[in-house]
Each structure stands twice: as C-alpha cells, then as structure tokens.
PDB file of N, CA and C in Angstrom:
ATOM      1  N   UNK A   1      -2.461  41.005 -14.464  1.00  0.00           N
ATOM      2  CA  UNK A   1      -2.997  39.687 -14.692  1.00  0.00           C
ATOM      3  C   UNK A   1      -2.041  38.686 -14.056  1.00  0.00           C
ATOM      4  N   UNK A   2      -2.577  37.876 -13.577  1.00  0.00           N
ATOM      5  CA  UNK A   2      -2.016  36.874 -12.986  1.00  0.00           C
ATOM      6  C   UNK A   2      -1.972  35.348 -13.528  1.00  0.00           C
ATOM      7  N   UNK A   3      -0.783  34.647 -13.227  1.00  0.00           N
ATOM      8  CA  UNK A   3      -1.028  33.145 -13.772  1.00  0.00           C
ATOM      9  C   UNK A   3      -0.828  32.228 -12.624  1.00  0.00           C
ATOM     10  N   UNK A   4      -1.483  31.206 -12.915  1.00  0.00           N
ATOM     11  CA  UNK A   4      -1.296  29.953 -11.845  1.00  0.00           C
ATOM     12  C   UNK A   4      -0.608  28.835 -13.018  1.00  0.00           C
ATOM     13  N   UNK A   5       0.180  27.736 -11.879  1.00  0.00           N
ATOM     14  CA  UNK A   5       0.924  27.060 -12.811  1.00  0.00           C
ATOM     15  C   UNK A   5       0.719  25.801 -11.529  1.00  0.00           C
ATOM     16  N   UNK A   6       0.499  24.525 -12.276  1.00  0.00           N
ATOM     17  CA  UNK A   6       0.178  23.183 -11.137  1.00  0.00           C
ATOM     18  C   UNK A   6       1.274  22.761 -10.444  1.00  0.00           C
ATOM     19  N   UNK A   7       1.718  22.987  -9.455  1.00  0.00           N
ATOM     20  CA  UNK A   7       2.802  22.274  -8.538  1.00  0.00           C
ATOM     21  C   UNK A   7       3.817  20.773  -9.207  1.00  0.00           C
ATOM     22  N   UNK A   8       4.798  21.224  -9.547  1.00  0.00           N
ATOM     23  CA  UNK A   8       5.813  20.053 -10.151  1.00  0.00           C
ATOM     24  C   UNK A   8       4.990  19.126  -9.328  1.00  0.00           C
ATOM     25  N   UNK A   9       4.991  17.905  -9.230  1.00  0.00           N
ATOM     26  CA  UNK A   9       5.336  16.462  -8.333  1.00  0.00           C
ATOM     27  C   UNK A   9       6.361  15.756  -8.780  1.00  0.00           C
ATOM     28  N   UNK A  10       7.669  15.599  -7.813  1.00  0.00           N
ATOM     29  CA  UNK A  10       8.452  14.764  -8.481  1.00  0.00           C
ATOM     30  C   UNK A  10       7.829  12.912  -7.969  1.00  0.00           C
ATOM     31  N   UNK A  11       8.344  11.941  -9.511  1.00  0.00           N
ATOM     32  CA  UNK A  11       8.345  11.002  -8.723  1.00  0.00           C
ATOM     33  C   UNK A  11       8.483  10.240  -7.881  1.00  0.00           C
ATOM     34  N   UNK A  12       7.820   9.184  -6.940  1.00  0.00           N
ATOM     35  CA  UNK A  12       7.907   8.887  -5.470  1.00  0.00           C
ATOM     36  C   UNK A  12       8.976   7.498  -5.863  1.00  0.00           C
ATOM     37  N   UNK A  13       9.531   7.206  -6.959  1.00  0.00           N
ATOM     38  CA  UNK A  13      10.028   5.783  -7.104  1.00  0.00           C
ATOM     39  C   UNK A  13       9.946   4.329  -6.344  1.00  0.00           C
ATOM     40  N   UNK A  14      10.561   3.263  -6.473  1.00  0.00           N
ATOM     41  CA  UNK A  14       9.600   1.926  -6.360  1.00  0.00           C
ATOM     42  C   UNK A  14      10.085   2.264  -4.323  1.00  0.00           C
ATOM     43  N   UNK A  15       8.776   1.586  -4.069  1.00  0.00           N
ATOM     44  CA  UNK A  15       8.840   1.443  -2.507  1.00  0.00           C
ATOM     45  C   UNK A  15       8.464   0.062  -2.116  1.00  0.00           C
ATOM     46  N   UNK A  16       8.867  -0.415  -1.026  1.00  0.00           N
ATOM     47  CA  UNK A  16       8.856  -1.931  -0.564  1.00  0.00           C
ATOM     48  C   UNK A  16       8.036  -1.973   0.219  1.00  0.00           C
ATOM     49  N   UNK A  17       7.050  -3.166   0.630  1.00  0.00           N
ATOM     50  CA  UNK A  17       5.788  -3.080   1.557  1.00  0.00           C
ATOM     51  C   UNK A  17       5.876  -4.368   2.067  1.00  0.00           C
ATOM     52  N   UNK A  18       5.440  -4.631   3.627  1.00  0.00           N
ATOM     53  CA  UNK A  18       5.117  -5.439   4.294  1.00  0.00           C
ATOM     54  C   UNK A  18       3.590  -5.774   4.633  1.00  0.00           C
ATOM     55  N   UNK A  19       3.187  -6.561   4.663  1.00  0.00           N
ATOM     56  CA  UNK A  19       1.459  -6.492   5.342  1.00  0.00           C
ATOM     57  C   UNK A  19       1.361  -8.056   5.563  1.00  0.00           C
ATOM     58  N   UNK A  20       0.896  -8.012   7.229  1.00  0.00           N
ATOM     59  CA  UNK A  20       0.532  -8.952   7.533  1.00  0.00           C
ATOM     60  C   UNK A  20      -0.940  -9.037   8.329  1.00  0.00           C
ATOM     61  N   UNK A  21      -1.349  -9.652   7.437  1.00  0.00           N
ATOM     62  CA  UNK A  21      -2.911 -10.279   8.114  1.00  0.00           C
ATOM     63  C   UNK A  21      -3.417 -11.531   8.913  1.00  0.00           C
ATOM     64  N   UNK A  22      -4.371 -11.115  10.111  1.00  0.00           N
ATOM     65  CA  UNK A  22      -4.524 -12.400  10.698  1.00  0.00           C
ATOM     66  C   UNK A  22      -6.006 -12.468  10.605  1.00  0.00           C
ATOM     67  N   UNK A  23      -6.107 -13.362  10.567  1.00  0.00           N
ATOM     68  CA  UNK A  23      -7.502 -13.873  10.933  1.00  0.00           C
ATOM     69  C   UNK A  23      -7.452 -14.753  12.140  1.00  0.00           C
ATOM     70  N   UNK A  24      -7.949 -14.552  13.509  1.00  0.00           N
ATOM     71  CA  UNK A  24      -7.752 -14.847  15.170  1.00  0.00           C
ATOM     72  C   UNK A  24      -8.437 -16.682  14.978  1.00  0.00           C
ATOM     73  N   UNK A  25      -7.246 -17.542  15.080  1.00  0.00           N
ATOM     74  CA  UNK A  25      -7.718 -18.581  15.489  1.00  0.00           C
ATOM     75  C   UNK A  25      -7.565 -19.391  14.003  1.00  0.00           C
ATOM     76  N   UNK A  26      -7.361 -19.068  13.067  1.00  0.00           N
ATOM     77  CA  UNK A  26      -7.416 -19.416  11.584  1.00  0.00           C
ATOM     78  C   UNK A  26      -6.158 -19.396  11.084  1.00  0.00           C
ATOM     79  N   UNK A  27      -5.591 -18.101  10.478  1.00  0.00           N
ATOM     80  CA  UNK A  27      -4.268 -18.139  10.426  1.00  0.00           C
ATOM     81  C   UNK A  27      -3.912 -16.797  10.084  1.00  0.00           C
ATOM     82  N   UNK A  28      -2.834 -15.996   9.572  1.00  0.00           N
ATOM     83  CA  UNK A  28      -2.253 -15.439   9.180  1.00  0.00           C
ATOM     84  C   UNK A  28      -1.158 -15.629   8.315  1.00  0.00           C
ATOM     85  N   UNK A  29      -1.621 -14.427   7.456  1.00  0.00           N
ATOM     86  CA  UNK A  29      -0.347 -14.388   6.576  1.00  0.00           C
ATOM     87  C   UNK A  29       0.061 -12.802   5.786  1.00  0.00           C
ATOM     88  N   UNK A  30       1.618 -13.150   5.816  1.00  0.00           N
ATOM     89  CA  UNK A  30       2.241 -11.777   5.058  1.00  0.00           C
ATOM     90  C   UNK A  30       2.674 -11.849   3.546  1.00  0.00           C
ATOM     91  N   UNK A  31       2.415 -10.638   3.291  1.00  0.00           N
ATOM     92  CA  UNK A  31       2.446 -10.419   1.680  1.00  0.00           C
ATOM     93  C   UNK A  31       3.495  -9.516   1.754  1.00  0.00           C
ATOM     94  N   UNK A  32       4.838  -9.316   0.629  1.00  0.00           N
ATOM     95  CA  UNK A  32       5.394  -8.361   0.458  1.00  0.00           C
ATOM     96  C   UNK A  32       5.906  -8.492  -0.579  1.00  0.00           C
ATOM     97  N   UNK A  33       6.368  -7.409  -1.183  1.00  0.00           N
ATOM     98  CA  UNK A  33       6.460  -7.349  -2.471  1.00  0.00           C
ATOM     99  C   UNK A  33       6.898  -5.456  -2.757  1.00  0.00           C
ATOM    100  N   UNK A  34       7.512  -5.063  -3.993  1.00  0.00           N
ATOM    101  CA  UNK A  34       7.767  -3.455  -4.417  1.00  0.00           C
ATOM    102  C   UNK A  34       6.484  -2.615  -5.128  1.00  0.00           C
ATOM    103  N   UNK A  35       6.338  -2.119  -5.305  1.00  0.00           N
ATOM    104  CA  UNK A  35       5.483  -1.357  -6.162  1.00  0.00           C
ATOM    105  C   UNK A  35       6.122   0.236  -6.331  1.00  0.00           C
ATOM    106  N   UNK A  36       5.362   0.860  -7.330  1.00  0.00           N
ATOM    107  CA  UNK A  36       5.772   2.512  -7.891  1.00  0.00           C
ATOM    108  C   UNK A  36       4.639   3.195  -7.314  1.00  0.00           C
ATOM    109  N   UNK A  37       4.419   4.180  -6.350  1.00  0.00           N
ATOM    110  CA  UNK A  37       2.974   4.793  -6.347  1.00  0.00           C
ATOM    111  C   UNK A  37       3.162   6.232  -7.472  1.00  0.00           C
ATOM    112  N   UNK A  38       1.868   6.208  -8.166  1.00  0.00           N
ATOM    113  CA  UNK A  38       1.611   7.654  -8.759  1.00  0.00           C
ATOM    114  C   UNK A  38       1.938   8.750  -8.299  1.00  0.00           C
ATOM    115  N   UNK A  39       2.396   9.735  -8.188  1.00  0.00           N
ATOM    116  CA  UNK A  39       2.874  11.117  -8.007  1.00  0.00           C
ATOM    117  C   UNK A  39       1.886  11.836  -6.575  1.00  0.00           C
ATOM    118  N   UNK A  40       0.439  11.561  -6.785  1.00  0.00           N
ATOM    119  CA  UNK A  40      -0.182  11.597  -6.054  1.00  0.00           C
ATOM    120  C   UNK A  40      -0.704  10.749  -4.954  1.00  0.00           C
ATOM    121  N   UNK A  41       0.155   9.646  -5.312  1.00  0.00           N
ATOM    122  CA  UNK A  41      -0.769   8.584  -4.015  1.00  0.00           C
ATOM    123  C   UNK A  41       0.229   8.696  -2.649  1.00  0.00           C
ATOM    124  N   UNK A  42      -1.096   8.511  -2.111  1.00  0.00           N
ATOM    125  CA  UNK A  42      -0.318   8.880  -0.806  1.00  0.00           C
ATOM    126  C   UNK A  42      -0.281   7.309   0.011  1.00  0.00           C
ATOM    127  N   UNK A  43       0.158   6.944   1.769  1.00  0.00           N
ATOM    128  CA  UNK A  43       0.507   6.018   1.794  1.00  0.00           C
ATOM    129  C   UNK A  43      -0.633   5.466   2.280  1.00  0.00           C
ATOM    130  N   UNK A  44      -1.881   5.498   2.575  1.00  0.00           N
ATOM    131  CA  UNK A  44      -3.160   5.449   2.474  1.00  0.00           C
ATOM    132  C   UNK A  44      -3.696   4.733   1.565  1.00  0.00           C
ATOM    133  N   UNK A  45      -3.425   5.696   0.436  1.00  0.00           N
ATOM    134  CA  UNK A  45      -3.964   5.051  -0.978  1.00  0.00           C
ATOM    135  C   UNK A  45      -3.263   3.350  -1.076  1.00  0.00           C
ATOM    136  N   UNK A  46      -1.936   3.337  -1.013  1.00  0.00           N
ATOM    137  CA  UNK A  46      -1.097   2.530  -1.413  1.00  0.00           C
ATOM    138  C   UNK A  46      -1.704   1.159  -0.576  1.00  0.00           C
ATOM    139  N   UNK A  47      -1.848   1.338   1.103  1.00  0.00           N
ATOM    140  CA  UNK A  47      -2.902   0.507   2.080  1.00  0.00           C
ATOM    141  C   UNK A  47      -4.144   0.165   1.141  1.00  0.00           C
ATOM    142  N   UNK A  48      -4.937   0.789   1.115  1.00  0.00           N
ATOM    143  CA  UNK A  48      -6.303   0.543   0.427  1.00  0.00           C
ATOM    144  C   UNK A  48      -6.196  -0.565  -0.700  1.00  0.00           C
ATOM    145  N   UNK A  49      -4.889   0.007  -1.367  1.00  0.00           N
ATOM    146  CA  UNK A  49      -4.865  -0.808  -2.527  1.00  0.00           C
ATOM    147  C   UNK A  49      -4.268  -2.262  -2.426  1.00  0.00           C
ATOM    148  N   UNK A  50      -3.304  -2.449  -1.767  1.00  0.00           N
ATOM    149  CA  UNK A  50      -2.751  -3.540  -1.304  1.00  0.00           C
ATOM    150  C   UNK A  50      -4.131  -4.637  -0.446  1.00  0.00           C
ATOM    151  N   UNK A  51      -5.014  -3.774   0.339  1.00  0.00           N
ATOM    152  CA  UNK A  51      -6.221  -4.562   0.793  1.00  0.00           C
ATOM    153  C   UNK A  51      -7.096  -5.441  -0.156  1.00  0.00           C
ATOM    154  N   UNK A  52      -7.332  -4.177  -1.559  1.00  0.00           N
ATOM    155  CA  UNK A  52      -7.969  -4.708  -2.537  1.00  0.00           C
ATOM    156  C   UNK A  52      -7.787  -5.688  -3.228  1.00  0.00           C
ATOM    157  N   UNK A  53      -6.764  -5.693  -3.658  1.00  0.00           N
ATOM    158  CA  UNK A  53      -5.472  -6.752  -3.951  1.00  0.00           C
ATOM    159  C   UNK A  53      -5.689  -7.834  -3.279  1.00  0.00           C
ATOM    160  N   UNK A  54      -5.369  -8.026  -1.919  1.00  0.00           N
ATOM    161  CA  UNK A  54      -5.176  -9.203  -1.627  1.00  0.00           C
ATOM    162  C   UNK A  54      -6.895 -10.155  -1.280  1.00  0.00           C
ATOM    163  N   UNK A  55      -7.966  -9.222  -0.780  1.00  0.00           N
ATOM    164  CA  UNK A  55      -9.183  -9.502  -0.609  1.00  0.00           C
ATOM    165  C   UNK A  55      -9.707 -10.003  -2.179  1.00  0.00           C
ATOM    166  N   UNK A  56      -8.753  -9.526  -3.244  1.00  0.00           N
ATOM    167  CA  UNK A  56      -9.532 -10.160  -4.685  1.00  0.00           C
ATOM    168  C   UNK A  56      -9.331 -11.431  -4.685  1.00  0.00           C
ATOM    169  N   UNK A  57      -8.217 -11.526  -4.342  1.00  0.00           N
ATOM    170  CA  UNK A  57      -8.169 -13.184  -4.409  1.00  0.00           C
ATOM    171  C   UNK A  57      -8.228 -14.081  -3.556  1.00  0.00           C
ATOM    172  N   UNK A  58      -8.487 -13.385  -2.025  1.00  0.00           N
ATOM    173  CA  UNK A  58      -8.620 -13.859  -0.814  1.00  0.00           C
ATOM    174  C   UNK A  58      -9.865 -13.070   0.276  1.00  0.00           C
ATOM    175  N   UNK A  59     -10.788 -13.718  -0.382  1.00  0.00           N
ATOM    176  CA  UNK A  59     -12.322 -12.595  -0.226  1.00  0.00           C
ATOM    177  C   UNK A  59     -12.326 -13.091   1.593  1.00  0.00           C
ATOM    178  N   UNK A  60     -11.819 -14.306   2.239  1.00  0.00           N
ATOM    179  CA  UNK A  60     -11.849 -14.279   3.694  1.00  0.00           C
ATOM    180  C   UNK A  60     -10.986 -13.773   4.438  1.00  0.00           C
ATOM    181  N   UNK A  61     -10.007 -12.808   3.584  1.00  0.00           N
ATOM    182  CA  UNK A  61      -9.230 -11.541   4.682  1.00  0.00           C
ATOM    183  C   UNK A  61      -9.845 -10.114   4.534  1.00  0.00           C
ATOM    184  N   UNK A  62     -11.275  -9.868   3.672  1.00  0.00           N
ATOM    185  CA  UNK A  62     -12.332  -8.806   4.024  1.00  0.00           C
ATOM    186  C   UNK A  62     -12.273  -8.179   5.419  1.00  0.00           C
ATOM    187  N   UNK A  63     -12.260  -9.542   6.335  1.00  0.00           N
ATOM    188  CA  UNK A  63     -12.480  -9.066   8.307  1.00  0.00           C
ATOM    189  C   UNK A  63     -11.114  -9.196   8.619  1.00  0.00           C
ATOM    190  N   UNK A  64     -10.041  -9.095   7.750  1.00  0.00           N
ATOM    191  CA  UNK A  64      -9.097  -9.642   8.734  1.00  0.00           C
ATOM    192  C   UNK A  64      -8.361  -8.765   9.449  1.00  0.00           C
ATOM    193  N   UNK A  65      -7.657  -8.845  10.811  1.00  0.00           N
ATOM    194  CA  UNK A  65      -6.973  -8.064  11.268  1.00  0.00           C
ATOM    195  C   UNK A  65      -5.736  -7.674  10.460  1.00  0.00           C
ATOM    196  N   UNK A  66      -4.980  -6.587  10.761  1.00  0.00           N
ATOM    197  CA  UNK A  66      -4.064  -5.761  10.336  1.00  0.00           C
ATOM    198  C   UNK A  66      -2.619  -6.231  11.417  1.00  0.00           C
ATOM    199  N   UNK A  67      -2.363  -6.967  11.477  1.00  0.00           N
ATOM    200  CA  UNK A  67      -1.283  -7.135  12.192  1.00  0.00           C
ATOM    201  C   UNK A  67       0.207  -6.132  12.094  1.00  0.00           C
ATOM    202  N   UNK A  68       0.466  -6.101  10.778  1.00  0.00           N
ATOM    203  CA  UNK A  68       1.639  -5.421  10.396  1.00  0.00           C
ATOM    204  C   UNK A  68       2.029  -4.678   9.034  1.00  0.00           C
ATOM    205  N   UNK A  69       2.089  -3.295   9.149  1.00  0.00           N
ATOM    206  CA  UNK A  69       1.986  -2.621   7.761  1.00  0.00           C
ATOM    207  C   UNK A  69       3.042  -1.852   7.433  1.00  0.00           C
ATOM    208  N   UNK A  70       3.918  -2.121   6.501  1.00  0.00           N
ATOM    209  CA  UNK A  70       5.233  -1.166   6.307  1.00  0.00           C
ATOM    210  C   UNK A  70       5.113  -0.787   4.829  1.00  0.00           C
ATOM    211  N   UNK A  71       5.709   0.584   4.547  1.00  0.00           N
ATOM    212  CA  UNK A  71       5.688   0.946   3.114  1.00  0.00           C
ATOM    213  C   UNK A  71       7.007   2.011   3.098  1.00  0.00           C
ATOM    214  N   UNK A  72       8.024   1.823   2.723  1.00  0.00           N
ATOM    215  CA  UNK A  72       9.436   2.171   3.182  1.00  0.00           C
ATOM    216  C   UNK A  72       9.644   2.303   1.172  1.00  0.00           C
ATOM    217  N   UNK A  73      10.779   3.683   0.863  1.00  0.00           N
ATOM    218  CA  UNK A  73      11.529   3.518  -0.230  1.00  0.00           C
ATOM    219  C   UNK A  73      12.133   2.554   0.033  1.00  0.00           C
ATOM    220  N   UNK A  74      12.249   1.609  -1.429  1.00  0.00           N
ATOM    221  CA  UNK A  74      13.316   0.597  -1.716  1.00  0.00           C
ATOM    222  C   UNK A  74      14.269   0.911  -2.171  1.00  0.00           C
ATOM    223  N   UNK A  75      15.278   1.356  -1.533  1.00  0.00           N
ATOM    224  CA  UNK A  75      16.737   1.939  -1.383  1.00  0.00           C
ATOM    225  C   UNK A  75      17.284   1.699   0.043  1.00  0.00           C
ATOM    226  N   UNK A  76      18.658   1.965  -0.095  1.00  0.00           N
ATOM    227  CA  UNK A  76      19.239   1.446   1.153  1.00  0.00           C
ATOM    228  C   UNK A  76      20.244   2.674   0.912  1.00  0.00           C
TER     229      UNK A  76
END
C-alpha cells in the first residue's frame, strides 16, 4: 500500500512591486507598494491582481497600456 502526502510549500514572504500604466495621450501613472503572495500564487496571479486593484478604483485604466511591471522579494 502506498501513501501520497501534499508537497510542503514554503512561504513566498512580502515582495515589492512596480506597475506603471499609460493611457497614450492622457497620462500615466505608477503604483507601488509590498504585498505577501499565498503559497500558491504565482507572479501572474499577483499581475492580475494588482490590475484588479487598481481598475476598482480607476475603471479608465481597464485599456490601459502596461508600461512597466516588477515583482522582486523585498529584501536586499
């Protein structure tokens, strides 16, 4: 008989993010700030979410370009 056992995940601890959005002819702007991702999120997820985020309260960067995206551990 055999057992399976779920893969440890260690935690990913707080990481620092850049994102800058333009909208061509209007303006642009960058957001940055730390966050913790879940064990499972990957740096994808972390994008998506930062979009959601900022489109909640800024529903006219929906179209906006992606100018600049960083998601780096916050450690030195």
């Amino acid at each position: 008989m055999s057992s399976t056992t779920a893969p440890t995940t260690a935690p990913q601890g707080t990481h620092h993010y850049v994102l800058t959005l333009d909208l061509p002819g209007r303006m642009a702007t960058t957001w940055t700030g730390t966050l913790t991702p879940g064990t499972a999120d990957t740096r994808h997820d972390l994008y998506v979410l930062l979009r959601q985020h900022v489109t909640a309260e800024l529903p006219e960067y929906a179209r906006a370009n992606v100018v600049f995206f960083a998601l780096e551990p916050n450690q030195l």
